[in-house]
PDB file of N, CA and C in Angstrom:
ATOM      1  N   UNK A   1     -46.891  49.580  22.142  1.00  0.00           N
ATOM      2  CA  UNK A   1     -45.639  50.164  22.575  1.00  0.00           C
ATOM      3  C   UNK A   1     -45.941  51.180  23.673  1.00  0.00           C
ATOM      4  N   UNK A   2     -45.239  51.023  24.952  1.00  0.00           N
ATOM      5  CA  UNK A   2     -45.196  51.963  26.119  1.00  0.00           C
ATOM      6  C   UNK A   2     -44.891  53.294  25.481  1.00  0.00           C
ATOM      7  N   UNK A   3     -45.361  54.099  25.742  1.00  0.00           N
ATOM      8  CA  UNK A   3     -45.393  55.496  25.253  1.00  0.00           C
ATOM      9  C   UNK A   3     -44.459  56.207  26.764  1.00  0.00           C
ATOM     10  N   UNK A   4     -43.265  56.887  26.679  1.00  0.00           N
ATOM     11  CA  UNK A   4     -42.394  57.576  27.534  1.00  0.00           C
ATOM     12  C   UNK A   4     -42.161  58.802  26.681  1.00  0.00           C
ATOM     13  N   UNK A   5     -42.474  59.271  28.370  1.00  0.00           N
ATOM     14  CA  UNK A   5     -42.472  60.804  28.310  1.00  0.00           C
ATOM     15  C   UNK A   5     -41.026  61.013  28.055  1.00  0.00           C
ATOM     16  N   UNK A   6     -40.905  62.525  27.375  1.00  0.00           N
ATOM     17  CA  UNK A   6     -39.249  62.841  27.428  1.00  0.00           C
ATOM     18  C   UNK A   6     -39.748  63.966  28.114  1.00  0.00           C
ATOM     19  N   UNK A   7     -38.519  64.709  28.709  1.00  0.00           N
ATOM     20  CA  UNK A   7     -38.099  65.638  29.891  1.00  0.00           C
ATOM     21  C   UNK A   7     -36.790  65.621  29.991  1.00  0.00           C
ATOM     22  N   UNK A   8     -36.394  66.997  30.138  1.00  0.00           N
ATOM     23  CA  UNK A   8     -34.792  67.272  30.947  1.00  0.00           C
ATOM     24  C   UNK A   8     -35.061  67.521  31.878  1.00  0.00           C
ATOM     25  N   UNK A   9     -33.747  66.928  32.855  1.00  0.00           N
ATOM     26  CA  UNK A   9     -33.968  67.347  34.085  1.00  0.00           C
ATOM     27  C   UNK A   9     -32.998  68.217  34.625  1.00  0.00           C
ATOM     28  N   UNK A  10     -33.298  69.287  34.968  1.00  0.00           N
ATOM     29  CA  UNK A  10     -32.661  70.227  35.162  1.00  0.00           C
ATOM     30  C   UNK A  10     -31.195  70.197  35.311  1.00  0.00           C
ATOM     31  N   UNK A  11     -31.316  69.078  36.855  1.00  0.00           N
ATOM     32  CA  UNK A  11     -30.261  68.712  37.247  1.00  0.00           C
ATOM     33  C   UNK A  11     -28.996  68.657  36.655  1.00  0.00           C
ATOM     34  N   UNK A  12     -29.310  67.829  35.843  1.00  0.00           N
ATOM     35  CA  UNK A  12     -28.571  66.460  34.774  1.00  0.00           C
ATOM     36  C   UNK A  12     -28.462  67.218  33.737  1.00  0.00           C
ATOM     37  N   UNK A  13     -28.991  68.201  33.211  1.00  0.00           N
ATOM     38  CA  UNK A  13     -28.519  69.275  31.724  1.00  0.00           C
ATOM     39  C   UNK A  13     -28.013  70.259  32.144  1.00  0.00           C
ATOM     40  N   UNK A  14     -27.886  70.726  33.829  1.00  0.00           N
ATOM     41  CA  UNK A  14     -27.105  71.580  34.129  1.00  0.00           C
ATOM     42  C   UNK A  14     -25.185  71.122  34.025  1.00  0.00           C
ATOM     43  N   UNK A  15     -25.368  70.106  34.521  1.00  0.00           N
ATOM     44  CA  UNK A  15     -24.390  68.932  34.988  1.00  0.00           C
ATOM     45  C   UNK A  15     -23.568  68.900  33.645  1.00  0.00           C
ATOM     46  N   UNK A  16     -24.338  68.586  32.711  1.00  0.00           N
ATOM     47  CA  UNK A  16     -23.706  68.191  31.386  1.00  0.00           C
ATOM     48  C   UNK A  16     -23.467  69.183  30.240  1.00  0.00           C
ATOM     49  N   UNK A  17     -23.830  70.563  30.608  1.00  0.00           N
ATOM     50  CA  UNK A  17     -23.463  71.457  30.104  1.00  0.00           C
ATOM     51  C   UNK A  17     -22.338  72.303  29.815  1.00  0.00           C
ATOM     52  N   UNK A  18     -21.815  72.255  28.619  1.00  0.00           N
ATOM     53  CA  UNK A  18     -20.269  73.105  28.978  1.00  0.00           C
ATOM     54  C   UNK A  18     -20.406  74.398  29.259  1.00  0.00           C
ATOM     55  N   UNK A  19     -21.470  75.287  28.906  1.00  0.00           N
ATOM     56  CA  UNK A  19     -21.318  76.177  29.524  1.00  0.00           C
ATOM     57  C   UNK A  19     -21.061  76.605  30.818  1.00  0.00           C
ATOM     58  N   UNK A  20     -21.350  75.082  31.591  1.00  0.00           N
ATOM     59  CA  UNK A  20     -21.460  75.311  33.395  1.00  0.00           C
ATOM     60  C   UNK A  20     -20.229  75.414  33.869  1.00  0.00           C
ATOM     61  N   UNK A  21     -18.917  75.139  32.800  1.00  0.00           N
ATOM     62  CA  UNK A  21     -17.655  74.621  33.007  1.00  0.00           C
ATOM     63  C   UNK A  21     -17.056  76.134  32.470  1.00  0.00           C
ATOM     64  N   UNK A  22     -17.233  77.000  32.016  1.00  0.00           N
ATOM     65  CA  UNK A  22     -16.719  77.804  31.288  1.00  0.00           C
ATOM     66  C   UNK A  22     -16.298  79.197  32.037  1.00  0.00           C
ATOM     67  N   UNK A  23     -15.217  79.135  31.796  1.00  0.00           N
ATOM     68  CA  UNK A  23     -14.316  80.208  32.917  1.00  0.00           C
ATOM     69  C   UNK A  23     -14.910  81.605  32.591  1.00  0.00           C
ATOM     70  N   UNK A  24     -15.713  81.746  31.635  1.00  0.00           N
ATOM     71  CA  UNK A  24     -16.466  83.404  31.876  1.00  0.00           C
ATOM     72  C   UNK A  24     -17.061  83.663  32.807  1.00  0.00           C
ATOM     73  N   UNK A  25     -17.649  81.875  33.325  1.00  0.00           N
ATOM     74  CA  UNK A  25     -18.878  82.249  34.516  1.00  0.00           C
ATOM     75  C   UNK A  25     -18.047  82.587  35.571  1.00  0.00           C
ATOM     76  N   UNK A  26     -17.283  82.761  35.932  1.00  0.00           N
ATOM     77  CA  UNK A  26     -16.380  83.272  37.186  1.00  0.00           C
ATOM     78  C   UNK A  26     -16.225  84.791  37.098  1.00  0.00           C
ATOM     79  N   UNK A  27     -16.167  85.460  36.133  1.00  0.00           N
ATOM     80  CA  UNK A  27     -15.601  86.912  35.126  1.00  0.00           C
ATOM     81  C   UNK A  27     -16.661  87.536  36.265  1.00  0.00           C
ATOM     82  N   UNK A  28     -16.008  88.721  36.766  1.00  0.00           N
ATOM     83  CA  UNK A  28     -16.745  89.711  37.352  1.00  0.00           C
ATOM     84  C   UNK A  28     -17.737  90.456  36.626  1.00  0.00           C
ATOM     85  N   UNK A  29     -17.563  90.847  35.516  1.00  0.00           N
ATOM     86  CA  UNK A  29     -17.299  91.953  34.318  1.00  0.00           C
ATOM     87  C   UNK A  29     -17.972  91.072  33.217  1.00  0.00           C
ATOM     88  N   UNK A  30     -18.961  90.156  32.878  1.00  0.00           N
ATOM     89  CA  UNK A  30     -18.958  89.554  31.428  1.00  0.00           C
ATOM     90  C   UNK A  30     -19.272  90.242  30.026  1.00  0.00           C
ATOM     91  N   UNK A  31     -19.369  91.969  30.276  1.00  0.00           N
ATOM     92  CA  UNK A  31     -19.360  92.639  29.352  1.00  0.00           C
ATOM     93  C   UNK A  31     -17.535  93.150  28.794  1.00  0.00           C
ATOM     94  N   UNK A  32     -16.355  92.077  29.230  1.00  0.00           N
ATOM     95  CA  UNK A  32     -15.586  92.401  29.024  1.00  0.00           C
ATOM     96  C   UNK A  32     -15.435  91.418  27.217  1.00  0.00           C
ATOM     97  N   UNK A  33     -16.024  90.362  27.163  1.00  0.00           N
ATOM     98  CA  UNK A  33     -16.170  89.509  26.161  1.00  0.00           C
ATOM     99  C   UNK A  33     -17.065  90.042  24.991  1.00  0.00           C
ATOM    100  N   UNK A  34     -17.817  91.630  25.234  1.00  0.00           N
ATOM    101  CA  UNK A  34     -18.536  91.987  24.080  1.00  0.00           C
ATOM    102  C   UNK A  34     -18.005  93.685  23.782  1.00  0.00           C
ATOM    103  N   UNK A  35     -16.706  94.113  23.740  1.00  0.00           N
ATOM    104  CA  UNK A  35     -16.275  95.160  23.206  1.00  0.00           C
ATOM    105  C   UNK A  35     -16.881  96.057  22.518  1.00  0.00           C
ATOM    106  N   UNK A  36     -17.092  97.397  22.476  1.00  0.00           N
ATOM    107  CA  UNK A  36     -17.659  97.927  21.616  1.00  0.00           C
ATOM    108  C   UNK A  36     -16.572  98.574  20.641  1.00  0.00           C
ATOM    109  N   UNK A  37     -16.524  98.149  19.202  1.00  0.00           N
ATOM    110  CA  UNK A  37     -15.141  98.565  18.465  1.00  0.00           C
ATOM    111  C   UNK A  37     -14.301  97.400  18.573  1.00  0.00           C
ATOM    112  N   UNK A  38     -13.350  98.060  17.239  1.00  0.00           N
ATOM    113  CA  UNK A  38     -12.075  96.758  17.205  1.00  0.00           C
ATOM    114  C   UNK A  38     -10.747  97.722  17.479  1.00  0.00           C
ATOM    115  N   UNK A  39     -10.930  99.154  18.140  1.00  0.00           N
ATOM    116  CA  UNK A  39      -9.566 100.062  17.887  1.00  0.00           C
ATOM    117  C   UNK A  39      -9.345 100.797  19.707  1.00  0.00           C
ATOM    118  N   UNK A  40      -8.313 101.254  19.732  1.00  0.00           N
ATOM    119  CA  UNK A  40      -8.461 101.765  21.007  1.00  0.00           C
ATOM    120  C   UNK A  40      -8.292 100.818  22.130  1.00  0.00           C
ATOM    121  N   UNK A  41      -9.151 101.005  23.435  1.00  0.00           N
ATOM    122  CA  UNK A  41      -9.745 100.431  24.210  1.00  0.00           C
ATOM    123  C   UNK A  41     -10.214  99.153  24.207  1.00  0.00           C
ATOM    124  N   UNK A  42     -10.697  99.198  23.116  1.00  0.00           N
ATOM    125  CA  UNK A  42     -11.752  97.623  22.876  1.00  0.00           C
ATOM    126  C   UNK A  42     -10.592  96.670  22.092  1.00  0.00           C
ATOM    127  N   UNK A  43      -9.231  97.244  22.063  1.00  0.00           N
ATOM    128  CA  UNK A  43      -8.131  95.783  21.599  1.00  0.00           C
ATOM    129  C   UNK A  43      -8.047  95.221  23.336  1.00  0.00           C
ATOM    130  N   UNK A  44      -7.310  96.416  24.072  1.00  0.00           N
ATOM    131  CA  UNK A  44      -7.255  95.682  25.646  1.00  0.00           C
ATOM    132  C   UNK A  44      -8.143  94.700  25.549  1.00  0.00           C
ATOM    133  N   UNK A  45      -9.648  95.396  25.734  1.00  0.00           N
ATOM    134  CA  UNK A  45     -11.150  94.245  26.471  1.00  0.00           C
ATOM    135  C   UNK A  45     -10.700  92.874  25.506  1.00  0.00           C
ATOM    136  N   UNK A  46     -10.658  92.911  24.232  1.00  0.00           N
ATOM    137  CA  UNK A  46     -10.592  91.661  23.585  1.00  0.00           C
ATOM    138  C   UNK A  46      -9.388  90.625  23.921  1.00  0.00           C
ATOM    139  N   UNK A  47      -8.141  91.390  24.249  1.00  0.00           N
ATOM    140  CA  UNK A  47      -7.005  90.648  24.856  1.00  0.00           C
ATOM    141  C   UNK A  47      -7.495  90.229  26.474  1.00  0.00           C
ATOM    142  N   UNK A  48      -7.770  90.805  26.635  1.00  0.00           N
ATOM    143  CA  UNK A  48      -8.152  90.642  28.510  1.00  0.00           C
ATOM    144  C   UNK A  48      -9.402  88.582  28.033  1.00  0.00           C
ATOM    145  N   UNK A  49     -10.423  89.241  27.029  1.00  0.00           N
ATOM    146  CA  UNK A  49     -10.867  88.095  27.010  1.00  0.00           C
ATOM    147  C   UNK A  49     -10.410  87.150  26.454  1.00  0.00           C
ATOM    148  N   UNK A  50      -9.470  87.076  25.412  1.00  0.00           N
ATOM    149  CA  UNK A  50      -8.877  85.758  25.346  1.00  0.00           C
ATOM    150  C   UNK A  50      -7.802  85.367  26.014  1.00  0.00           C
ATOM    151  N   UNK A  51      -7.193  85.684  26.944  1.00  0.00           N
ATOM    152  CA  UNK A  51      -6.702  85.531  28.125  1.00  0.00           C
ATOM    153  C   UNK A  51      -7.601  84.400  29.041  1.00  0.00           C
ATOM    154  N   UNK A  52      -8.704  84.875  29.246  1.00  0.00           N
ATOM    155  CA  UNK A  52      -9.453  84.380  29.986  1.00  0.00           C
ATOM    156  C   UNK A  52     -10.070  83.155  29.089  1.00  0.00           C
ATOM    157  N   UNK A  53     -10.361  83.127  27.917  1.00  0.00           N
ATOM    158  CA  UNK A  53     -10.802  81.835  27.057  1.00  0.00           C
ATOM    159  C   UNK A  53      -9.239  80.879  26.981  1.00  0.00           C
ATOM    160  N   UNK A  54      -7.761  81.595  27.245  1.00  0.00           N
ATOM    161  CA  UNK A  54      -7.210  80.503  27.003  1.00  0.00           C
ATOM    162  C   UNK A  54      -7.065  79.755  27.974  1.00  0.00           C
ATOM    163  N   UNK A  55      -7.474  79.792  29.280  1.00  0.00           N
ATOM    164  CA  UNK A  55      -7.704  79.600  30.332  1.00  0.00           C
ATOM    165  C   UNK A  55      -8.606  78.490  30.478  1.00  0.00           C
ATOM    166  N   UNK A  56      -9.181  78.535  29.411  1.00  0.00           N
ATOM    167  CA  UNK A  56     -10.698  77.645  29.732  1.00  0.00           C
ATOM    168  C   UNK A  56     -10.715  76.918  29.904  1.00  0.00           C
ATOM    169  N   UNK A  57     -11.268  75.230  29.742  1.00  0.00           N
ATOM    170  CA  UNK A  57     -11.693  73.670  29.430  1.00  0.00           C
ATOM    171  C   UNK A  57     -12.405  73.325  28.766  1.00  0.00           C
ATOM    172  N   UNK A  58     -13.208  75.007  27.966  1.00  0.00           N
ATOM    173  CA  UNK A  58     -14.430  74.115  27.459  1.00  0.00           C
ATOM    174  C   UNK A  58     -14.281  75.006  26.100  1.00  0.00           C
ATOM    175  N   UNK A  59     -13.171  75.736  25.898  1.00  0.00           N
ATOM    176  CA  UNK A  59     -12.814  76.973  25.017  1.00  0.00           C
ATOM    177  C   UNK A  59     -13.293  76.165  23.704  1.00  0.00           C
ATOM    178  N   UNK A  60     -12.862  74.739  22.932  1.00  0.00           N
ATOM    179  CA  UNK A  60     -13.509  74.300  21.869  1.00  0.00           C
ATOM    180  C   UNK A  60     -14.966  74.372  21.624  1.00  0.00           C
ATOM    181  N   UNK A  61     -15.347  73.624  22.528  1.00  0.00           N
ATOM    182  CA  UNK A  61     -16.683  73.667  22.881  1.00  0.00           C
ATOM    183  C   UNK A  61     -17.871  75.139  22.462  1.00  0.00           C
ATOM    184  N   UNK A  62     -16.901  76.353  22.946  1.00  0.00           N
ATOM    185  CA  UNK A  62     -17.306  77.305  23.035  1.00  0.00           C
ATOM    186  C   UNK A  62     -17.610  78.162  21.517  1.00  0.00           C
ATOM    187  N   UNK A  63     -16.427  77.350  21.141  1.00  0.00           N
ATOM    188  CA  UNK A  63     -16.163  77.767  19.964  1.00  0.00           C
ATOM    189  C   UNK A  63     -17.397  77.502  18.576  1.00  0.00           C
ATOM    190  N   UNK A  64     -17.411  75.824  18.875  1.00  0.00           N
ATOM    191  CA  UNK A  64     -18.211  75.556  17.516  1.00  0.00           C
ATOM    192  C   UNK A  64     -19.563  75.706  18.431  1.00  0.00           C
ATOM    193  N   UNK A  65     -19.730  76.072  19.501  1.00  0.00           N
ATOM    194  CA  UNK A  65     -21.091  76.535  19.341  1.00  0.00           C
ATOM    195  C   UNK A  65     -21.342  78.088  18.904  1.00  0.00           C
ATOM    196  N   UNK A  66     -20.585  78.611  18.893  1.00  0.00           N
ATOM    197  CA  UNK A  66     -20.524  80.030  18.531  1.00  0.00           C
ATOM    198  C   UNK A  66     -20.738  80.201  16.716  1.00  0.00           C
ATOM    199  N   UNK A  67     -20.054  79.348  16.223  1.00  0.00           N
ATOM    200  CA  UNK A  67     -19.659  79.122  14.831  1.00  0.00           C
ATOM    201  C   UNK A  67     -21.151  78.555  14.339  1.00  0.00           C
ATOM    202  N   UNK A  68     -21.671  77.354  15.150  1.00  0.00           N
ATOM    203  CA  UNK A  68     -22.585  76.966  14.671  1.00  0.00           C
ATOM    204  C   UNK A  68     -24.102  77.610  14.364  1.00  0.00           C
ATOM    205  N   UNK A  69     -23.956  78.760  16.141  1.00  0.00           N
ATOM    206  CA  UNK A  69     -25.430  79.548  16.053  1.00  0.00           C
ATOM    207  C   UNK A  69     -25.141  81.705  15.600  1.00  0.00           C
ATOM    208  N   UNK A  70     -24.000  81.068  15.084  1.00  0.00           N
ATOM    209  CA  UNK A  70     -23.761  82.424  13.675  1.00  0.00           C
ATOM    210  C   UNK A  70     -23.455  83.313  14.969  1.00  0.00           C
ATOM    211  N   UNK A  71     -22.997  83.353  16.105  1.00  0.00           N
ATOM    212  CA  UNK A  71     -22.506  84.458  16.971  1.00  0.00           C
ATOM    213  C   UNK A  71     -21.627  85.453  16.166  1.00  0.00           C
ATOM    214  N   UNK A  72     -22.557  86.336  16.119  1.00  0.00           N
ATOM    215  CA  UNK A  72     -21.364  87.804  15.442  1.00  0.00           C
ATOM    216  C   UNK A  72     -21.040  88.464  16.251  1.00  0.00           C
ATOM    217  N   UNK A  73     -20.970  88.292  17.269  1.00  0.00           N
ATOM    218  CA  UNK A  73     -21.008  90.138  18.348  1.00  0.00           C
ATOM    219  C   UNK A  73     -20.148  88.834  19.463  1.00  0.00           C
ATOM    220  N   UNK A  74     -19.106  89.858  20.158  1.00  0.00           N
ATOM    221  CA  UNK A  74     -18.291  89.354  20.894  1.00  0.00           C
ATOM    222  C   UNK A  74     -16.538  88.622  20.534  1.00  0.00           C
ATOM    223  N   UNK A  75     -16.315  88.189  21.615  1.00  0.00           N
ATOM    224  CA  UNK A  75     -14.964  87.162  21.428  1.00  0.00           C
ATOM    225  C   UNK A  75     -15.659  85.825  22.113  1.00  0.00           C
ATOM    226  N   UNK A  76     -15.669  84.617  21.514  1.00  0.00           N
ATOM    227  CA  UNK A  76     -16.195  83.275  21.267  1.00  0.00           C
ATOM    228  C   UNK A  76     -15.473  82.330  21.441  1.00  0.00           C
ATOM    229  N   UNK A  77     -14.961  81.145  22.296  1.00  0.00           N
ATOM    230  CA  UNK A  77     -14.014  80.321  22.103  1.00  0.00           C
ATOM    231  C   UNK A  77     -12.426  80.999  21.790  1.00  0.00           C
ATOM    232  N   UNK A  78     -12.308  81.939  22.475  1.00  0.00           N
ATOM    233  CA  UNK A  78     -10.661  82.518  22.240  1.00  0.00           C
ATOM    234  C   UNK A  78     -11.019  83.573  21.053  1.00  0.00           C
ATOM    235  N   UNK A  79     -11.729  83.669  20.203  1.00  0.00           N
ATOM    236  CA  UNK A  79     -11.896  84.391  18.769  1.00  0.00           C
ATOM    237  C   UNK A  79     -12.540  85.400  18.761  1.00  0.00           C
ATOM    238  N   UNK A  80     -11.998  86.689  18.364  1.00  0.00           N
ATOM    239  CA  UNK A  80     -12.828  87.735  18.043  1.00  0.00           C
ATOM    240  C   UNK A  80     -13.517  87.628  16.678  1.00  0.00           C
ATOM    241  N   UNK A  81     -14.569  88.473  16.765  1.00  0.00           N
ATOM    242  CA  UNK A  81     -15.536  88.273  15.958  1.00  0.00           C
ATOM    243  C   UNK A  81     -14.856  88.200  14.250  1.00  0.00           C
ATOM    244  N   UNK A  82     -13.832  89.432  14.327  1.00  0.00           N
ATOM    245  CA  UNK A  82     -13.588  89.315  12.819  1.00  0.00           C
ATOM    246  C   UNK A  82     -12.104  88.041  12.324  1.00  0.00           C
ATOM    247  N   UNK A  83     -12.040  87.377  13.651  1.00  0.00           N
ATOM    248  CA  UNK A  83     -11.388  86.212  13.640  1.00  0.00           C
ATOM    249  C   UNK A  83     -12.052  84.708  13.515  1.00  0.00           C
ATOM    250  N   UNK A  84     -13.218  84.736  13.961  1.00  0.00           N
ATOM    251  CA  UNK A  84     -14.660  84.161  13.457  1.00  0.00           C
ATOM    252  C   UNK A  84     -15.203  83.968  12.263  1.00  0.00           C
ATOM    253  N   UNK A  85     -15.211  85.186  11.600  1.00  0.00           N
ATOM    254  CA  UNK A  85     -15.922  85.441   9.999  1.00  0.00           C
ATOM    255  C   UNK A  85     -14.596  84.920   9.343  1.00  0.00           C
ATOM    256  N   UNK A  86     -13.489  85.299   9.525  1.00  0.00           N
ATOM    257  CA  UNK A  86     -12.242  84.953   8.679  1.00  0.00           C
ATOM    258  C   UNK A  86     -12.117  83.364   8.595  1.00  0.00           C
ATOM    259  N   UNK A  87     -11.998  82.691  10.145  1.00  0.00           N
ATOM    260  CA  UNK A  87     -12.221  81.280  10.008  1.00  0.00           C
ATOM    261  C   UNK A  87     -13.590  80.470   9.462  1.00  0.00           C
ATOM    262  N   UNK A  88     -14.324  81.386   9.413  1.00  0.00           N
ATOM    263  CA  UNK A  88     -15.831  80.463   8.786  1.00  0.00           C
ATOM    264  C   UNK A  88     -15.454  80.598   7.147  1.00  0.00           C
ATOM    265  N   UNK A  89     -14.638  82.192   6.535  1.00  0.00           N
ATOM    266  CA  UNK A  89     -14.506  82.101   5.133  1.00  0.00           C
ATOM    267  C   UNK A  89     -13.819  80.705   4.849  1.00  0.00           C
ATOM    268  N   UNK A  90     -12.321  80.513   5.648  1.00  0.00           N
ATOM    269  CA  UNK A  90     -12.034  79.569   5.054  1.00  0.00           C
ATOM    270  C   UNK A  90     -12.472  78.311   5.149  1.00  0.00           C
ATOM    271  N   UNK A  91     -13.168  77.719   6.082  1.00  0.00           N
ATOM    272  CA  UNK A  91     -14.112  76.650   6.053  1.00  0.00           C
ATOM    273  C   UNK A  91     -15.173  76.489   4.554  1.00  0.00           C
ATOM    274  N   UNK A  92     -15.347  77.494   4.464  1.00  0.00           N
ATOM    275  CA  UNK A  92     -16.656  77.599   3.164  1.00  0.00           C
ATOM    276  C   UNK A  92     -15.682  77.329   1.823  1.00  0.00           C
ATOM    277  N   UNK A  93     -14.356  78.186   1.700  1.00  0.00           N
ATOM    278  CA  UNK A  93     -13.389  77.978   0.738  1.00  0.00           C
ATOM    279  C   UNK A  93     -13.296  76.536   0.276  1.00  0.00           C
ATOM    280  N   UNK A  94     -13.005  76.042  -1.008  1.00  0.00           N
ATOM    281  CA  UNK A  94     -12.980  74.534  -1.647  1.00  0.00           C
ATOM    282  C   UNK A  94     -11.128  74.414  -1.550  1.00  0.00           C
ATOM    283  N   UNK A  95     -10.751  72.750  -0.847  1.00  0.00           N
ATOM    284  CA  UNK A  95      -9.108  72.733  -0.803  1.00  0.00           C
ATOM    285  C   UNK A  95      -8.770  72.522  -1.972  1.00  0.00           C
ATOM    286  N   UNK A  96      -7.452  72.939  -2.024  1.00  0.00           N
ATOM    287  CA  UNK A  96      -6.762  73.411  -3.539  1.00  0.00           C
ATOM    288  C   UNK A  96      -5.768  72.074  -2.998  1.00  0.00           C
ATOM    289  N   UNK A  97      -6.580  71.165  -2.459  1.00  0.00           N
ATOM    290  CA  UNK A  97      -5.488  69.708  -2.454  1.00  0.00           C
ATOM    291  C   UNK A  97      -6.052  68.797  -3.615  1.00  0.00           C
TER     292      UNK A  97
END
């Protein structure tokens, strides 16, 4: 059996990446998506960023990768963090169907 190399090519995983599609990369400011606090000031920054996630194309995308690699810190796919933990509780929850 021919033995083939594997490799990404830059190109082509740049290309196919949703992050490459994702309207933060435009954001002047991308420390507007990591608030410090949930009171005050840091409700604006979090509205300002899901504004900008509802905006997106790749906002799902964004999402279950966030969900998947345990992102705690920030707003994720439209979701602030303690909108994150709340939707992962009920995922873990058993249906009462």
């Amino acid at each position: 059996m021919k033995e083939v190399p594997f490799y990404l090519d830059p190109q082509v995983s740049a290309e196919s990446d949703w992050r490459q599609r994702a309207a933060c990369r435009e954001v002047n400011d991308p420390e507007v998506f990591f608030p410090i606090g949930t009171t005050g000031p840091a409700l604006e920054q979090i509205e300002q960023a899901k504004r900008i996630c509802r905006q997106c194309g790749v906002r799902k995308e964004c999402l279950d990768w966030a969900l998947e690699t345990h992102q705690d810190i920030g707003v994720w796919g439209g979701l602030s963090e303690e909108e994150r933990k709340a939707l992962q509780r009920r995922r873990r929850q058993p249906s009462l169907v």
